[in-house]
N, C-alpha and C. Protein backbone atom coordinates (compact mmCIF):
# COMPACT_ATOMS: atom_id res chain seq x y z
N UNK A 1 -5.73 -12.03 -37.08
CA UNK A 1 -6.19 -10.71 -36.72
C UNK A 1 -5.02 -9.75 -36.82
N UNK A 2 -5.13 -8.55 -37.60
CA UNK A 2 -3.96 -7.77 -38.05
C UNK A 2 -4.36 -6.41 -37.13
N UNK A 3 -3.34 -6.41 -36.19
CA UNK A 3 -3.70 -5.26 -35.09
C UNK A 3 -2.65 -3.93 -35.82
N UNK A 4 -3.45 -2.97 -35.31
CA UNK A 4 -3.16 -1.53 -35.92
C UNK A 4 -1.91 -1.35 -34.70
N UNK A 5 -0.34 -0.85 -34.69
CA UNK A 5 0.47 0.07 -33.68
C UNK A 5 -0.60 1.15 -33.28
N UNK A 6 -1.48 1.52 -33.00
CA UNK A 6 -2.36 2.68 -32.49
C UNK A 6 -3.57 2.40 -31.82
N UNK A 7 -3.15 2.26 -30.40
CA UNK A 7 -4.45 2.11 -29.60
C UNK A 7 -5.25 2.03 -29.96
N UNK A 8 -6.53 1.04 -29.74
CA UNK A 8 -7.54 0.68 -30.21
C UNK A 8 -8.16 1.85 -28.78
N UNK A 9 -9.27 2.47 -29.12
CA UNK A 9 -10.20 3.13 -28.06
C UNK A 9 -11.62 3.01 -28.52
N UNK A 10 -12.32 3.71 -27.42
CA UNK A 10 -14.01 3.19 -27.19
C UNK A 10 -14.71 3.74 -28.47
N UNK A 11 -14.42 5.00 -28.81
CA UNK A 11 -14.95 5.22 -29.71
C UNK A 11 -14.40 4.72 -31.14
N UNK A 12 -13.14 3.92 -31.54
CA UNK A 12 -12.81 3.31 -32.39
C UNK A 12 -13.98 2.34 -32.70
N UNK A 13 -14.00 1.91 -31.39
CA UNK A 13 -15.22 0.70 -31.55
C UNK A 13 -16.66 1.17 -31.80
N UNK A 14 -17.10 1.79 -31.23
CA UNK A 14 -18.40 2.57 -31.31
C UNK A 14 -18.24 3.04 -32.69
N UNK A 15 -17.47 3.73 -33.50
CA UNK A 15 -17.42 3.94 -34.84
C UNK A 15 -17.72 2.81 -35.62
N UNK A 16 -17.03 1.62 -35.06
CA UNK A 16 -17.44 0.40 -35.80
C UNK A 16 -18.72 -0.34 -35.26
N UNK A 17 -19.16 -0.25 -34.30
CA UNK A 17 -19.97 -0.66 -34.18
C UNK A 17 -21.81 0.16 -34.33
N UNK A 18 -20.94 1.28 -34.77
CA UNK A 18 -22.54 1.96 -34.93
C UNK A 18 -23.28 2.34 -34.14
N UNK A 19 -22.63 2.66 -32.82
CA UNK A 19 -23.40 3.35 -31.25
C UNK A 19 -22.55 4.52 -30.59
N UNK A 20 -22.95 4.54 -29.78
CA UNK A 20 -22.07 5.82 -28.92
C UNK A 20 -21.38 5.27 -28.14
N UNK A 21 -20.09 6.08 -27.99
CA UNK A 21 -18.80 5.13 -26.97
C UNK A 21 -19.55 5.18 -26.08
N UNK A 22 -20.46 5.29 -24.98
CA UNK A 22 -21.08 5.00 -23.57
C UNK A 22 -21.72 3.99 -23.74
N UNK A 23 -22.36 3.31 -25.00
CA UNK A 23 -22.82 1.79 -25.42
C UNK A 23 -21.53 1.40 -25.13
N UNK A 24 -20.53 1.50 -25.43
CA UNK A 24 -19.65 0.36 -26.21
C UNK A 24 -19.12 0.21 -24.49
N UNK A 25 -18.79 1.66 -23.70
CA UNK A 25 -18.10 1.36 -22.12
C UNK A 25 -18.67 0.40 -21.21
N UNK A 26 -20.48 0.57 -21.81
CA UNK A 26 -21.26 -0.12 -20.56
C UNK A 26 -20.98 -1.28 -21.06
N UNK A 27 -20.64 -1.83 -22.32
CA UNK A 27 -20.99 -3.51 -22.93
C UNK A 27 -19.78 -3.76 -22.56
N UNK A 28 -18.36 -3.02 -22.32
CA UNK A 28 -17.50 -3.97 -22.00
C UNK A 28 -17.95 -4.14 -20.59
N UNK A 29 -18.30 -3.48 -19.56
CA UNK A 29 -18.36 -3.62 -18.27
C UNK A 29 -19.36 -4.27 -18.16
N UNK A 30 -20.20 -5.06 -19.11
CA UNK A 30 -21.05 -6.22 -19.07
C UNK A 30 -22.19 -5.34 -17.92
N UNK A 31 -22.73 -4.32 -18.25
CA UNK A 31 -23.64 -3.78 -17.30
C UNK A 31 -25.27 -3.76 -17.96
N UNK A 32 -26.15 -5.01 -17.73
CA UNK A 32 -27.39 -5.29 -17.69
C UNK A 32 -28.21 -4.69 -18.39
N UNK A 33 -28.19 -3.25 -18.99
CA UNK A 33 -29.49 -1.78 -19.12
C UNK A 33 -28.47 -2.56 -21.05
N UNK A 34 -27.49 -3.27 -21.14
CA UNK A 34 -26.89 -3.26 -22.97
C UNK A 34 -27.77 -4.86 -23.17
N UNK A 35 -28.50 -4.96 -24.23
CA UNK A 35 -28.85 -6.18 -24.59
C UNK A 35 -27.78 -7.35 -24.88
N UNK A 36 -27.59 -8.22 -24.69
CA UNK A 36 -26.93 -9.53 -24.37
C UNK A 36 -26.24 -9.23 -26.10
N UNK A 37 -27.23 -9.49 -27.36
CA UNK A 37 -26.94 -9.67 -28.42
C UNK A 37 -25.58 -8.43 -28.72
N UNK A 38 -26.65 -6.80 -27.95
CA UNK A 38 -25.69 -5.80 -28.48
C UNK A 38 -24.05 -5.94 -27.81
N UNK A 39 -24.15 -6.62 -26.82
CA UNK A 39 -23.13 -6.01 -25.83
C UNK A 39 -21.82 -7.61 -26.67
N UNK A 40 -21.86 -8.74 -26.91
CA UNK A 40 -21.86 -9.35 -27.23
C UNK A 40 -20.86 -8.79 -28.82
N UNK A 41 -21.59 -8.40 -29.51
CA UNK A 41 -21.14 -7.95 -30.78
C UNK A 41 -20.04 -6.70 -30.78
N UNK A 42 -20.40 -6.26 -29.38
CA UNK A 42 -19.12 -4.73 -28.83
C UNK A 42 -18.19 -5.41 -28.41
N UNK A 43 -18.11 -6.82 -27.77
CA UNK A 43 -17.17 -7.12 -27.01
C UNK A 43 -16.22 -7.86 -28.17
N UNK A 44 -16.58 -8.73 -29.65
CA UNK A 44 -15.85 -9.16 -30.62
C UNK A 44 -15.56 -8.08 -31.40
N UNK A 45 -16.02 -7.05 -31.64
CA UNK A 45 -15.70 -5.94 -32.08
C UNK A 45 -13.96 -5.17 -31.74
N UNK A 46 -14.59 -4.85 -30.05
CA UNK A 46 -13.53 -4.64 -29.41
C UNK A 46 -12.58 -5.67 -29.25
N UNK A 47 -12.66 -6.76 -29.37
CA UNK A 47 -11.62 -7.93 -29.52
C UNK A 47 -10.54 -7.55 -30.68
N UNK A 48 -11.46 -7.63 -32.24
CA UNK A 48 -11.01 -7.76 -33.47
C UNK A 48 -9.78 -6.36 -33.25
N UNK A 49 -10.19 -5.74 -32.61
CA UNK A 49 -9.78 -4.64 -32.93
C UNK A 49 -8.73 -4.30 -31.85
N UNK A 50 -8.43 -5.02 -31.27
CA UNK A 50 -7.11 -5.48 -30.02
C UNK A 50 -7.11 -4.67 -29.01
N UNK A 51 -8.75 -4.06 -28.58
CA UNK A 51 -8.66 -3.14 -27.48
C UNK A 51 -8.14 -4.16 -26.08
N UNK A 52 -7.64 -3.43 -25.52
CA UNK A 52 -7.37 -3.36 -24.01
C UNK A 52 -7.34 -2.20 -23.36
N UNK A 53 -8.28 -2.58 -22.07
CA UNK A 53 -8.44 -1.50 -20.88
C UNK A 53 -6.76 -0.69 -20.37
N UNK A 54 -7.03 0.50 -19.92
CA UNK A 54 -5.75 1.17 -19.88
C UNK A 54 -6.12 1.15 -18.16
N UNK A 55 -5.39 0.89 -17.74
CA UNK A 55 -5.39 0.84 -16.08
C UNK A 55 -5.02 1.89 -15.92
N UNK A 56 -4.45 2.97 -16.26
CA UNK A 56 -3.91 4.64 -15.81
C UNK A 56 -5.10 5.35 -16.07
N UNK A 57 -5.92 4.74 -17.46
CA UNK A 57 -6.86 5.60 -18.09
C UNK A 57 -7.69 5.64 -16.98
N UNK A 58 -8.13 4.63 -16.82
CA UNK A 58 -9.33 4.05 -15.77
C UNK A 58 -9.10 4.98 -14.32
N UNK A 59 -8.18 4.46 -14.08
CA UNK A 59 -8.05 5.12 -12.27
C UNK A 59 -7.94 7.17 -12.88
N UNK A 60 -7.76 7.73 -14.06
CA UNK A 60 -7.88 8.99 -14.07
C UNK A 60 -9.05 9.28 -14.08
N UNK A 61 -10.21 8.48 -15.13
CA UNK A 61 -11.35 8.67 -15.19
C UNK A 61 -12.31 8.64 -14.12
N UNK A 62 -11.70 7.41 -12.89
CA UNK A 62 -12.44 7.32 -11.67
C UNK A 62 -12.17 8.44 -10.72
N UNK A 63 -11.09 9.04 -10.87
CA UNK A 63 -10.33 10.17 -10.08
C UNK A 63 -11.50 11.41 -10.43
N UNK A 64 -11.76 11.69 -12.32
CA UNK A 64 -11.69 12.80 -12.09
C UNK A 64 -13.35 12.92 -11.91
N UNK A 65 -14.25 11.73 -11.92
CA UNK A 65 -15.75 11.57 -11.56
C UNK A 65 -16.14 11.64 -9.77
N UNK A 66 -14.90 11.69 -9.42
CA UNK A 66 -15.56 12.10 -7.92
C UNK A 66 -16.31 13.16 -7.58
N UNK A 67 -17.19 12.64 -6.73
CA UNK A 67 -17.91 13.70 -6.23
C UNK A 67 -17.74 14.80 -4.72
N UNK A 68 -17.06 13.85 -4.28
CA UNK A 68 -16.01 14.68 -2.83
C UNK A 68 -15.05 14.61 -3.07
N UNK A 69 -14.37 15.60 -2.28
CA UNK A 69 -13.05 15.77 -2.25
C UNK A 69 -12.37 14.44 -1.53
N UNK A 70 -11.30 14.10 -2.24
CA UNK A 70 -10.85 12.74 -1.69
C UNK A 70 -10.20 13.58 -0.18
N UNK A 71 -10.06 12.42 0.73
CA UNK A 71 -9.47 12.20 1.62
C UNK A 71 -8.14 12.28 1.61
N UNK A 72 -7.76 11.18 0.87
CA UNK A 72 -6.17 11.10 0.67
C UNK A 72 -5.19 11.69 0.00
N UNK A 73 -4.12 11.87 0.22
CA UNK A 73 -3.84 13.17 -0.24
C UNK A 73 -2.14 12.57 -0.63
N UNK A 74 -1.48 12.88 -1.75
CA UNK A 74 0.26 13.05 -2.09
C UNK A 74 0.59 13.40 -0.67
N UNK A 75 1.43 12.80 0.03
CA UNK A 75 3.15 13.35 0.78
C UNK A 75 3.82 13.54 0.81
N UNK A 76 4.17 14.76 0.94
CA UNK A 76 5.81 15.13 0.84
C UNK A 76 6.38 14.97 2.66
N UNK A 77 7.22 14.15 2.32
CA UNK A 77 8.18 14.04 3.58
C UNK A 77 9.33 15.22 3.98
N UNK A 78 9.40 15.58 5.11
CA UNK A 78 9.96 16.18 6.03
C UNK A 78 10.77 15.86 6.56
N UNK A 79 12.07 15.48 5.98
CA UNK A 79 12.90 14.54 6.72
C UNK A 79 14.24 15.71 7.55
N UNK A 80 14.29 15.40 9.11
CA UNK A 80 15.26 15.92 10.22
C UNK A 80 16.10 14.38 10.44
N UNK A 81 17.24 15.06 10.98
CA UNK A 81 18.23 14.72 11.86
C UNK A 81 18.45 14.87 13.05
N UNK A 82 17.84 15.53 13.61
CA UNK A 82 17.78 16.11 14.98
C UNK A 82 18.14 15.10 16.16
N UNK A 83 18.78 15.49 17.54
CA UNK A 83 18.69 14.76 18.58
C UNK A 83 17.05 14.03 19.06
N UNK A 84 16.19 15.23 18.97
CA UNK A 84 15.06 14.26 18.96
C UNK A 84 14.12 14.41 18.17
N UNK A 85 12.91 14.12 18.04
CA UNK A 85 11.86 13.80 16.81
C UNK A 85 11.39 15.11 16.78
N UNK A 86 11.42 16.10 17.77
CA UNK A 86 10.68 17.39 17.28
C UNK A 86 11.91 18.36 17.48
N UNK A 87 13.27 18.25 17.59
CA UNK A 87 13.79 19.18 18.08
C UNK A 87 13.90 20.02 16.67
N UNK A 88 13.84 20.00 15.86
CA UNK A 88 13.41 21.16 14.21
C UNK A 88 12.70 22.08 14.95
N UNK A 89 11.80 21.92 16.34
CA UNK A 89 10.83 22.89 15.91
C UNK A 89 11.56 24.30 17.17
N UNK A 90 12.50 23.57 17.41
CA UNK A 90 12.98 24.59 18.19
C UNK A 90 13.77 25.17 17.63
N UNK A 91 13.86 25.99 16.76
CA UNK A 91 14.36 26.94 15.51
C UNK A 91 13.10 27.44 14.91
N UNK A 92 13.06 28.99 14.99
CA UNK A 92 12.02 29.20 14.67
C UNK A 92 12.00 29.42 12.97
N UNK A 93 13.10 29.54 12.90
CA UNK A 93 13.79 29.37 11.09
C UNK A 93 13.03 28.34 10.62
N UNK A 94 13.11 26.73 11.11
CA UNK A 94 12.76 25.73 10.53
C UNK A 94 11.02 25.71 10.79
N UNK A 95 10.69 26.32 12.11
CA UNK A 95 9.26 26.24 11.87
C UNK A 95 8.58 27.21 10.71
N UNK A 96 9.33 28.28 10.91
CA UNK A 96 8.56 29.20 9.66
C UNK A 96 8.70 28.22 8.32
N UNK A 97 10.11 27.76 8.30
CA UNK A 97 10.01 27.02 6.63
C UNK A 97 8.58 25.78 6.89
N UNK A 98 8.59 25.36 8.23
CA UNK A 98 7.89 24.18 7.76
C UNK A 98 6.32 24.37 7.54
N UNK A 99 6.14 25.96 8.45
CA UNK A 99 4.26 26.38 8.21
C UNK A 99 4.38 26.68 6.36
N UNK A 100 5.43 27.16 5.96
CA UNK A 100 5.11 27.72 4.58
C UNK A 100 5.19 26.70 3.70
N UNK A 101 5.79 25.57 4.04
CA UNK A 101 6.10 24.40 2.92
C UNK A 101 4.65 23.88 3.23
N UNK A 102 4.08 23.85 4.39
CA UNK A 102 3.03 22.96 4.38
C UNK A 102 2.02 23.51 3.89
N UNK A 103 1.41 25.29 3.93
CA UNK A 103 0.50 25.85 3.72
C UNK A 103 0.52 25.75 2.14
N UNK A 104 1.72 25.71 1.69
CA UNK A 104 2.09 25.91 -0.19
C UNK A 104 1.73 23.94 -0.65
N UNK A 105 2.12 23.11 -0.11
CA UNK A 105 1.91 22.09 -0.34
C UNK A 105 0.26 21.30 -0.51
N UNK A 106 -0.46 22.20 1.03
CA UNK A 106 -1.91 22.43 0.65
C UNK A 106 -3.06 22.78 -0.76
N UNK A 107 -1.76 23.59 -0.60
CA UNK A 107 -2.44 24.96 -2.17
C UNK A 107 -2.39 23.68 -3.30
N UNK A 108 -1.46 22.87 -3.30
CA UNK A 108 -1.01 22.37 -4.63
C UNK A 108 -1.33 20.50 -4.37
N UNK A 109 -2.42 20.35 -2.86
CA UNK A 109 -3.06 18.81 -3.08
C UNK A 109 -1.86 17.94 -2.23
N UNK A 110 -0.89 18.36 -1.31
CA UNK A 110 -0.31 17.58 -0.61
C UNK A 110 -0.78 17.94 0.57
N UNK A 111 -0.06 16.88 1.48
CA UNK A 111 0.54 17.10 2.65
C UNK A 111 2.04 16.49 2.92
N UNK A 112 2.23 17.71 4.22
CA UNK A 112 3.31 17.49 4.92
C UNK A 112 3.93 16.72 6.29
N UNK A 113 4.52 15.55 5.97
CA UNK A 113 4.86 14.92 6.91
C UNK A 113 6.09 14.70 7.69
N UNK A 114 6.46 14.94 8.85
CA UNK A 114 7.93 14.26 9.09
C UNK A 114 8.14 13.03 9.33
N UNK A 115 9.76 12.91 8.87
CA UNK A 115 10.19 11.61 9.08
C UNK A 115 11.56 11.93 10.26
N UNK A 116 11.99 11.37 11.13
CA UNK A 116 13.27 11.32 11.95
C UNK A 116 13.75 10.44 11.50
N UNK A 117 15.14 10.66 11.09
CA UNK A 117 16.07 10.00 10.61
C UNK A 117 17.12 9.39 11.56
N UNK A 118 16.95 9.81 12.75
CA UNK A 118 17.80 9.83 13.88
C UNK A 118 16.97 8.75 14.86
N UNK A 119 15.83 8.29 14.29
CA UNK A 119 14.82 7.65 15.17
C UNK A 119 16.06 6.38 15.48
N UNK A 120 15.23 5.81 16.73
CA UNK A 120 16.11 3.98 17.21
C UNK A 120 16.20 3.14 15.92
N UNK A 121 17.13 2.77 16.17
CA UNK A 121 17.40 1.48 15.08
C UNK A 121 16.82 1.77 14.03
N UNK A 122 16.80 3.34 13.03
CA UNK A 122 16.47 3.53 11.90
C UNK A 122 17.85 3.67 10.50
N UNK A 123 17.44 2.88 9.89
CA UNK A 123 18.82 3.48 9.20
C UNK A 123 18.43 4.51 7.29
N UNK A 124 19.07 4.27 6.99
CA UNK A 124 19.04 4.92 5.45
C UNK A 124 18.03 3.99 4.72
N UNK A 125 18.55 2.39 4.65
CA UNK A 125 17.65 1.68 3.90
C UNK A 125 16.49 1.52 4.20
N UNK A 126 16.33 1.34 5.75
CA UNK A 126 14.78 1.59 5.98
C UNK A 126 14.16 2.98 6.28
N UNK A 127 15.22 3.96 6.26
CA UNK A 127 13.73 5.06 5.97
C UNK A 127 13.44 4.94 4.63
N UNK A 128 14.31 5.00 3.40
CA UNK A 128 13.62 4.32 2.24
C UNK A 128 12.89 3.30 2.07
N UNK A 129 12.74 2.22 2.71
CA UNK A 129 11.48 1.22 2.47
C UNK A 129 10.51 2.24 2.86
N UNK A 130 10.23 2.98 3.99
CA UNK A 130 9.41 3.55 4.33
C UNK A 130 8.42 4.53 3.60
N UNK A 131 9.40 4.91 2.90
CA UNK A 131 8.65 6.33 2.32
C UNK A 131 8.57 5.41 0.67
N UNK A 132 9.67 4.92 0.33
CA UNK A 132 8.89 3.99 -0.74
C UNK A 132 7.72 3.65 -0.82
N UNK A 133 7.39 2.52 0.16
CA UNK A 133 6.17 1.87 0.47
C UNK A 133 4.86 2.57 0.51
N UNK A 134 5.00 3.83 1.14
CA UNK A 134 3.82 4.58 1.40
C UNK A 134 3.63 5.74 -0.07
N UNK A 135 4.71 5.07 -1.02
CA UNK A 135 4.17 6.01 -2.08
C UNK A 135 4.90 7.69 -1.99
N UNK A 136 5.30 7.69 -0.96
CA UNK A 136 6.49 9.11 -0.94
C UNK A 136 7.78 9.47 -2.04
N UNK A 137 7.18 10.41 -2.69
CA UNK A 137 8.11 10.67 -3.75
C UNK A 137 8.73 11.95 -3.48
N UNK A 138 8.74 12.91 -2.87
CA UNK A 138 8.97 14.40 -3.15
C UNK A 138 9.35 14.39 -1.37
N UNK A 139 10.85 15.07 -1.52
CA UNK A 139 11.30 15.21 0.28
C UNK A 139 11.64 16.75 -0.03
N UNK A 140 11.60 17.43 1.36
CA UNK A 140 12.65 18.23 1.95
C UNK A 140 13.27 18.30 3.34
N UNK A 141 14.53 18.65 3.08
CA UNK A 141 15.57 18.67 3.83
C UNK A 141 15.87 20.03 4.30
N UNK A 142 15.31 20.77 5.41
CA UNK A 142 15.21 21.59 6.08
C UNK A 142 16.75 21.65 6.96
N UNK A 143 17.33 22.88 7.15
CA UNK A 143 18.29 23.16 7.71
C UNK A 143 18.29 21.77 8.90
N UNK A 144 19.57 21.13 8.87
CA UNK A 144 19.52 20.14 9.88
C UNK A 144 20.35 20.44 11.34
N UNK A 145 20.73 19.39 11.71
CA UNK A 145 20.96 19.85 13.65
C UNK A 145 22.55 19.67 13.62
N UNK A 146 22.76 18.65 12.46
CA UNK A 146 24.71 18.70 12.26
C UNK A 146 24.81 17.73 10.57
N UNK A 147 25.97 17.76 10.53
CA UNK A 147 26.25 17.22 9.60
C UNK A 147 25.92 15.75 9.27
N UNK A 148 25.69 14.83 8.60
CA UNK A 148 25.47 13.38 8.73
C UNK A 148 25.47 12.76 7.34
N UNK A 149 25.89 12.00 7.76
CA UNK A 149 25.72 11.20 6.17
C UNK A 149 24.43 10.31 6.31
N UNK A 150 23.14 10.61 5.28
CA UNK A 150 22.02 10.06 5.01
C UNK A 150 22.22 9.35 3.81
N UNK A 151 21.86 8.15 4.65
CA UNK A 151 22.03 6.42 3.28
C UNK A 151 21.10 6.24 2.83
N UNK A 152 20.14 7.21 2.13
CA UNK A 152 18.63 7.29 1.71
C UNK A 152 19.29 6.74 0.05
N UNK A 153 17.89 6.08 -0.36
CA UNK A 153 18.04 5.59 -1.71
C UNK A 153 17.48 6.98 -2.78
N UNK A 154 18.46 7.88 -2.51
CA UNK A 154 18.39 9.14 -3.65
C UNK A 154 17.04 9.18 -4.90
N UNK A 155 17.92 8.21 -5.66
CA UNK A 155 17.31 7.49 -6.79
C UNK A 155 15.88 7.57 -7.05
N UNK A 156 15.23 7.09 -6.03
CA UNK A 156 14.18 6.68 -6.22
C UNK A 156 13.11 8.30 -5.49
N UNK A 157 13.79 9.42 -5.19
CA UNK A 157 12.55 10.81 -4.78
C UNK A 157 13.20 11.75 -5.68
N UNK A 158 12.59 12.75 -5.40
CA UNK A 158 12.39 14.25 -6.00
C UNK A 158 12.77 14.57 -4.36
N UNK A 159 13.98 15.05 -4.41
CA UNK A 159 14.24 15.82 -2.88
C UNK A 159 15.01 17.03 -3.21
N UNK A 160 14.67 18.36 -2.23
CA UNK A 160 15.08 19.40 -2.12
C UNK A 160 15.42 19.71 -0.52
N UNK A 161 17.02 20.43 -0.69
CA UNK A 161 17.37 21.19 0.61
C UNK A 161 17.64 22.86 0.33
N UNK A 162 17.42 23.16 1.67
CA UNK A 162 17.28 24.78 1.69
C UNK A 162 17.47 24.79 3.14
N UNK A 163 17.90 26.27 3.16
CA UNK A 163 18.60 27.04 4.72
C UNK A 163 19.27 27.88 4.00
């Protein structure tokens, strides 16, 4: 079997097979309403022809067929230094930045979360597991309470400071 460098897609197959790519989507997903024979002949079709499912494609296509507004939402982290977990908000500097980062973050499908960096027994590597784990890519660093050296794994966000 001599595979083409160029994505094989649904309607590649549907061209070859002589139906409409929504035949050819339902026969790979083996969905009941495609006759056994037709669905059968889409699926060696799509074989010959070295398709494979795109897992990015898929989760965009399921994304963009919703019918409610999802729930879940991108985070951007909020990361302080502070003596304690809310003392940011006693600056009214940092609260104004943090109503406008959050109201603008809204506009654009996030939310805004804090993280304390100063929390018990927290260090650099594990606030990075943290915000790793949960999929946190994008920080800001809001005027802080003193100087400190943060052992955050850089590397791996999109972070911005301002004051």
């Amino acid at each position: 079997m001599a595979r083409s460098p160029i994505r094989a897609t649904l309607r590649d197959i549907a061209q070859r097979a002589g139906c409409h790519y929504s035949t050819v989507s339902l026969a790979l997903r083996e969905h009941p309403r495609i006759p056994e024979e037709t669905r059968l002949r889409i699926q060696e079709i799509a074989h010959e022809l070295g398709y494979r499912p795109d897992a990015m494609l898929a989760a965009l296509c399921a994304y963009r067929e919703q019918k409610r507004t999802s729930e879940r939402r991108g985070v951007i982290g909020w990361l302080t230094n502070h003596s304690t977990e809310w003392g940011w908000r006693n600056s009214g500097c940092n609260r104004d930045y943090f109503e406008g980062a959050s109201t603008r973050a809204a506009e654009r499908g996030y939310s805004l979360e804090c993280f304390w960096l100063s929390a018990p027994k927290m260090t650099g590597a594990r606030m990075s597991h943290i915000l790793w784990t949960r999929n946190i890519q994008g920080l800001l660093l809001p005027p802080q309470e003193g100087l400190c050296s943060m052992e955050i794994a850089w590397h791996r966000f999109s972070a911005v400071t301002f004051g």
